[in-house]
Structure formats: C-alpha cells, structure tokens
PDB file of N, CA and C in Angstrom:
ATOM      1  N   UNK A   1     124.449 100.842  99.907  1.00  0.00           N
ATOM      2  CA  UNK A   1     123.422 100.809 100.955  1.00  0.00           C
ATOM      3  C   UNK A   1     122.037 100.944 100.312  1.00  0.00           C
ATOM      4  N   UNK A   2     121.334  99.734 100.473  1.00  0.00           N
ATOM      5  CA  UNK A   2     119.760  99.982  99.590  1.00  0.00           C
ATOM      6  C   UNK A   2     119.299 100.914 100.523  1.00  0.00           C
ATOM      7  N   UNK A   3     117.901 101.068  99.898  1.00  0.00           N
ATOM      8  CA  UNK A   3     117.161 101.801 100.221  1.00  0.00           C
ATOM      9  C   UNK A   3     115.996 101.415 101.294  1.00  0.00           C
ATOM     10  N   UNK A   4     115.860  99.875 100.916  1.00  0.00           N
ATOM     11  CA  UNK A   4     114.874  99.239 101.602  1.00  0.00           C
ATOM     12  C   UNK A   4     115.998  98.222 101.871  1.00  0.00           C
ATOM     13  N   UNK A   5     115.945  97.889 102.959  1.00  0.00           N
ATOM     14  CA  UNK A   5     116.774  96.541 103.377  1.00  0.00           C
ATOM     15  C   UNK A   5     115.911  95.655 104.361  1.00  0.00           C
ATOM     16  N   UNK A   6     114.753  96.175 104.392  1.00  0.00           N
ATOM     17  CA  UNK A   6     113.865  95.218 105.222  1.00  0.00           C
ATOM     18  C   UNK A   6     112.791  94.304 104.226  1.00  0.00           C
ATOM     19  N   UNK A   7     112.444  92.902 104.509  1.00  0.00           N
ATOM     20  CA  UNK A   7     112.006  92.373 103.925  1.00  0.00           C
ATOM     21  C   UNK A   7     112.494  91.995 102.815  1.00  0.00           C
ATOM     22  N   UNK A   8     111.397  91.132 101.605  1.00  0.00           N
ATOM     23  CA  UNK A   8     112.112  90.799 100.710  1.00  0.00           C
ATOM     24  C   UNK A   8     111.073  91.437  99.313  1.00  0.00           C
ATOM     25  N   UNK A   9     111.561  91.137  98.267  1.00  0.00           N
ATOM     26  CA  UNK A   9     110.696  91.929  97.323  1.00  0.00           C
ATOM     27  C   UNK A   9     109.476  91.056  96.760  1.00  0.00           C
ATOM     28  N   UNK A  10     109.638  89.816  97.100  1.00  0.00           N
ATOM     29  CA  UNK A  10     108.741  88.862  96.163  1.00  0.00           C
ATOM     30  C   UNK A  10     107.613  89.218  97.806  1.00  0.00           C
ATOM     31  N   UNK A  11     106.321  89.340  97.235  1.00  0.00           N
ATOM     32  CA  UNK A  11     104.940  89.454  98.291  1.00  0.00           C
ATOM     33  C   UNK A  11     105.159  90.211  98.621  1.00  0.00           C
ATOM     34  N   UNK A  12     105.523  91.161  98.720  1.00  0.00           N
ATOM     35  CA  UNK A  12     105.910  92.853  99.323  1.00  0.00           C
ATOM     36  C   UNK A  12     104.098  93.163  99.487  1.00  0.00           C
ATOM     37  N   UNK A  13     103.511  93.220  98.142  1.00  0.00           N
ATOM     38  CA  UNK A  13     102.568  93.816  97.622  1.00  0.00           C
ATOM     39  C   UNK A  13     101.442  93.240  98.448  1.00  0.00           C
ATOM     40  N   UNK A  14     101.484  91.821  98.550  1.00  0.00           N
ATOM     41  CA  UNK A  14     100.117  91.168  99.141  1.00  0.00           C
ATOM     42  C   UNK A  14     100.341  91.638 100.824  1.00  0.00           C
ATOM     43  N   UNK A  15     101.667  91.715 101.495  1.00  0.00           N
ATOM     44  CA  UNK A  15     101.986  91.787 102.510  1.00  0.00           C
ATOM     45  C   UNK A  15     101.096  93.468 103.161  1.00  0.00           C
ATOM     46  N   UNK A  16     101.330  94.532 102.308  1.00  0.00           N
ATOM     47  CA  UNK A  16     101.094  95.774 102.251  1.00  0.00           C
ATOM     48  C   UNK A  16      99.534  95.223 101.799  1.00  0.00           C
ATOM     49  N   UNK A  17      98.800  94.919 101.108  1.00  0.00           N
ATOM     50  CA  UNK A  17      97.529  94.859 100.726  1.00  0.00           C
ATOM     51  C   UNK A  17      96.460  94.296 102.128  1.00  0.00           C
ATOM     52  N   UNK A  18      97.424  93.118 102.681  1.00  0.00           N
ATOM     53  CA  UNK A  18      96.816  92.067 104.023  1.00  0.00           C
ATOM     54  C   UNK A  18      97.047  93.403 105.086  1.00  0.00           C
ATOM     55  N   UNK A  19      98.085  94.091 105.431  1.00  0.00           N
ATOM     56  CA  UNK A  19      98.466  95.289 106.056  1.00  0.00           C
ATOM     57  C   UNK A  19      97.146  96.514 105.959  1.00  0.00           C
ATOM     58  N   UNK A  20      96.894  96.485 104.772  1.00  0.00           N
ATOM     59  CA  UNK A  20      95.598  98.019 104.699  1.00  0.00           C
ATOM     60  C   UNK A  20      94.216  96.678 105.080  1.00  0.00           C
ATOM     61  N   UNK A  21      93.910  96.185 104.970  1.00  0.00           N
ATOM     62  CA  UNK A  21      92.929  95.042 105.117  1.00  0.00           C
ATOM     63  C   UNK A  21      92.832  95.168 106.302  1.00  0.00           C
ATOM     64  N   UNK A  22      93.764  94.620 107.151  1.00  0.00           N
ATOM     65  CA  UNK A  22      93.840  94.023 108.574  1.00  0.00           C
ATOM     66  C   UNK A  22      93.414  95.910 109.144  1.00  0.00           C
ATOM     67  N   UNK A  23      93.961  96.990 109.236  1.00  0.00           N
ATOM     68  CA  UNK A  23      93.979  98.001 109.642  1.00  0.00           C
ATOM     69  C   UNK A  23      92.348  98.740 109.464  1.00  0.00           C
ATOM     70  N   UNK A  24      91.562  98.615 108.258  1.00  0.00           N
ATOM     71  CA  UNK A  24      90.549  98.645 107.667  1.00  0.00           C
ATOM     72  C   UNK A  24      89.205  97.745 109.038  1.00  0.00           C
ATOM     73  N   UNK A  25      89.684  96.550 108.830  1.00  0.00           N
ATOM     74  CA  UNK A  25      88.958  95.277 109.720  1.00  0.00           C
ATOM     75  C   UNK A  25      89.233  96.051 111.108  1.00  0.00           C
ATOM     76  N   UNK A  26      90.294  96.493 111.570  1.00  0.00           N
ATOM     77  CA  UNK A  26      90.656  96.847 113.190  1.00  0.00           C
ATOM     78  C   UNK A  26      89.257  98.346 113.183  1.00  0.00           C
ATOM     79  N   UNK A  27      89.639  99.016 112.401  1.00  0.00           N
ATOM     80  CA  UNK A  27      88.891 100.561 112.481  1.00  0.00           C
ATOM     81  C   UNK A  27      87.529  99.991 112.705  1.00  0.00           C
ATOM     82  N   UNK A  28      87.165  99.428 111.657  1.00  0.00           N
ATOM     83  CA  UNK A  28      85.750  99.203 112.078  1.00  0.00           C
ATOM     84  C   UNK A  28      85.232  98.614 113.176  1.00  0.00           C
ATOM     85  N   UNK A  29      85.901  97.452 113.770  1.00  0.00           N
ATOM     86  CA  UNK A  29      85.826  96.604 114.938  1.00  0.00           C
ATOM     87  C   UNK A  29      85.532  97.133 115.898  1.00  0.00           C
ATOM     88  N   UNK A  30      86.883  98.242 116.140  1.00  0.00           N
ATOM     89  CA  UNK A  30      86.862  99.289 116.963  1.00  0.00           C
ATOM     90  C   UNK A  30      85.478 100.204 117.016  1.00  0.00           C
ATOM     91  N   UNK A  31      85.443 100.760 115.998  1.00  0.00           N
ATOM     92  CA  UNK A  31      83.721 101.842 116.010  1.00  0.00           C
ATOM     93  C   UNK A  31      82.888 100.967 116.592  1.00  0.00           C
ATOM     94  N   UNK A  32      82.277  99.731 115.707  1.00  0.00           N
ATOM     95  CA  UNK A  32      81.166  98.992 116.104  1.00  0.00           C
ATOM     96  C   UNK A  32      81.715  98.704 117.945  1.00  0.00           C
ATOM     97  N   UNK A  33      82.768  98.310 118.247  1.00  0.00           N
ATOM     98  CA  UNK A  33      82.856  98.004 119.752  1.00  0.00           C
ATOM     99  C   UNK A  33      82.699  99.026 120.674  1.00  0.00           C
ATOM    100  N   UNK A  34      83.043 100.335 120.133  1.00  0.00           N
ATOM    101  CA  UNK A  34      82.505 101.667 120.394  1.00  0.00           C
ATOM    102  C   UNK A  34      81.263 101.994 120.764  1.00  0.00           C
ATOM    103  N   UNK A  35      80.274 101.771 119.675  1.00  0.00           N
ATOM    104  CA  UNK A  35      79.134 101.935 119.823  1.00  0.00           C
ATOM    105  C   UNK A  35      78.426 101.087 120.834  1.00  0.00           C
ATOM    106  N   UNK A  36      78.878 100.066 120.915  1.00  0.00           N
ATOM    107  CA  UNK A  36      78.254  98.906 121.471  1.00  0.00           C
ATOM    108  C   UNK A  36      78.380  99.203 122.828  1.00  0.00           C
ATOM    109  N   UNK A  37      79.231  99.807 123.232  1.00  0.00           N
ATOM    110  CA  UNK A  37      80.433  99.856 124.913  1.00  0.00           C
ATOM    111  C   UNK A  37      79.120 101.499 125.141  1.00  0.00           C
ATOM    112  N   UNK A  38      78.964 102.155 124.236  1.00  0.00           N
ATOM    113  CA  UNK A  38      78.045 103.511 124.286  1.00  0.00           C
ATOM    114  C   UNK A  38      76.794 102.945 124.504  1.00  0.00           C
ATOM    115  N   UNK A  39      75.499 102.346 123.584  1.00  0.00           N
ATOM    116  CA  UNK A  39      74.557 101.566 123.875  1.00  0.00           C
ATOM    117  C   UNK A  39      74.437 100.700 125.086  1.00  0.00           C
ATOM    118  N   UNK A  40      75.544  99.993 125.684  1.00  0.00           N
ATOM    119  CA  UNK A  40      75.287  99.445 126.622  1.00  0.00           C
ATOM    120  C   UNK A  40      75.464 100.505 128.213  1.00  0.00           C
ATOM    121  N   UNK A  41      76.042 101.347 127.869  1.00  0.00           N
ATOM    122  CA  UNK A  41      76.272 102.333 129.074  1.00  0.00           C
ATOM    123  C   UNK A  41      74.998 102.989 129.503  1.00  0.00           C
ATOM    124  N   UNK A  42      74.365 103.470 127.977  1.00  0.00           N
ATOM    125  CA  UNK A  42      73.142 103.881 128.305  1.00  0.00           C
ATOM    126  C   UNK A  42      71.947 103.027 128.674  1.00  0.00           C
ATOM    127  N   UNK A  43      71.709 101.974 128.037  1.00  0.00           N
ATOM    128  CA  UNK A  43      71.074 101.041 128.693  1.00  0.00           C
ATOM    129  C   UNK A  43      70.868 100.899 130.636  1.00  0.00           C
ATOM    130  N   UNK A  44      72.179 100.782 130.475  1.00  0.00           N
ATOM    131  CA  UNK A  44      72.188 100.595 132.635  1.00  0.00           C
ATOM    132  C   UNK A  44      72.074 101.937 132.706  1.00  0.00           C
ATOM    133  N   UNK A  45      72.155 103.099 132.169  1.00  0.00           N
ATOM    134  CA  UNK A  45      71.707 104.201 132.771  1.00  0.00           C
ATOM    135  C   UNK A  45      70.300 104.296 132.710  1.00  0.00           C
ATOM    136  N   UNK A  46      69.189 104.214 132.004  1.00  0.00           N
ATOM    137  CA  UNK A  46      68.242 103.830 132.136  1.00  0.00           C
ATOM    138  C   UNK A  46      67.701 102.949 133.019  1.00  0.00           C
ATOM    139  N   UNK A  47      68.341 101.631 133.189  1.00  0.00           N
ATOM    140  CA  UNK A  47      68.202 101.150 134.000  1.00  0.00           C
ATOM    141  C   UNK A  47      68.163 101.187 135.277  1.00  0.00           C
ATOM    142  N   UNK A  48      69.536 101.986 135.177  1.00  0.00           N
ATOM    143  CA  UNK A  48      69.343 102.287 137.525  1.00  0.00           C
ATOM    144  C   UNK A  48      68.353 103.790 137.141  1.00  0.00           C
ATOM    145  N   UNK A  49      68.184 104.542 136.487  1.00  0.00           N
ATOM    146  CA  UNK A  49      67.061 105.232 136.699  1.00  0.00           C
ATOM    147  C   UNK A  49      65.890 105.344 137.075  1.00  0.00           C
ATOM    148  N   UNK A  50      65.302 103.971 136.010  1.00  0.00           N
ATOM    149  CA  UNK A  50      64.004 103.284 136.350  1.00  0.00           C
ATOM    150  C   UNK A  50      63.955 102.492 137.580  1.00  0.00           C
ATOM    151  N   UNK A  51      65.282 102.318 138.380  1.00  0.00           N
ATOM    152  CA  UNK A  51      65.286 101.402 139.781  1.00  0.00           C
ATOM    153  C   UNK A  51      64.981 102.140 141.150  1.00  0.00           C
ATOM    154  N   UNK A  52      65.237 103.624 140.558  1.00  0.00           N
ATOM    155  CA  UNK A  52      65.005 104.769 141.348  1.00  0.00           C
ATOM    156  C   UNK A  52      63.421 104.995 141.688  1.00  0.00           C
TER     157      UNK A  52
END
C-alpha cells in the first residue's frame, strides 16, 4: 500500500508550485476586493450624508 496513491509522480512539483501560485493570486485578489467593497461602502456613506 503506497503512501501516496493519488496522482502521478512526473509534474507533481509544477502541479504543487501552480497550487501555491494560484492560492498566493486568490489572497491577494481577495484583500484588494476587500478593500475596494470597504472604499466603496464608505464612499455612499458619505454620500447619503452629504444628501442629508
């Protein structure tokens, strides 16, 4: 019974490398869409303020 029985061994490495990449690319995406979703909240809060 191996140890690893999933996948195969040839590209393991690039597979795991594209894997921390892709996860890396998501985190940040996420923050910047974060910030952006924050900046724009405050914006219309300002906004209906000044409508007041």
């Amino acid at each position: 019974m191996p140890a690893q029985h999933f996948g195969s061994d040839s590209g393991e490495a690039v597979g795991e490398r594209r894997n921390v990449v892709l996860s890396v690319v998501a985190t940040w995406a996420g923050a910047v869409l974060g910030l952006l979703v924050l900046v724009l909240m405050a914006l219309a809060g300002v906004l209906v303020d000044s409508q007041r």
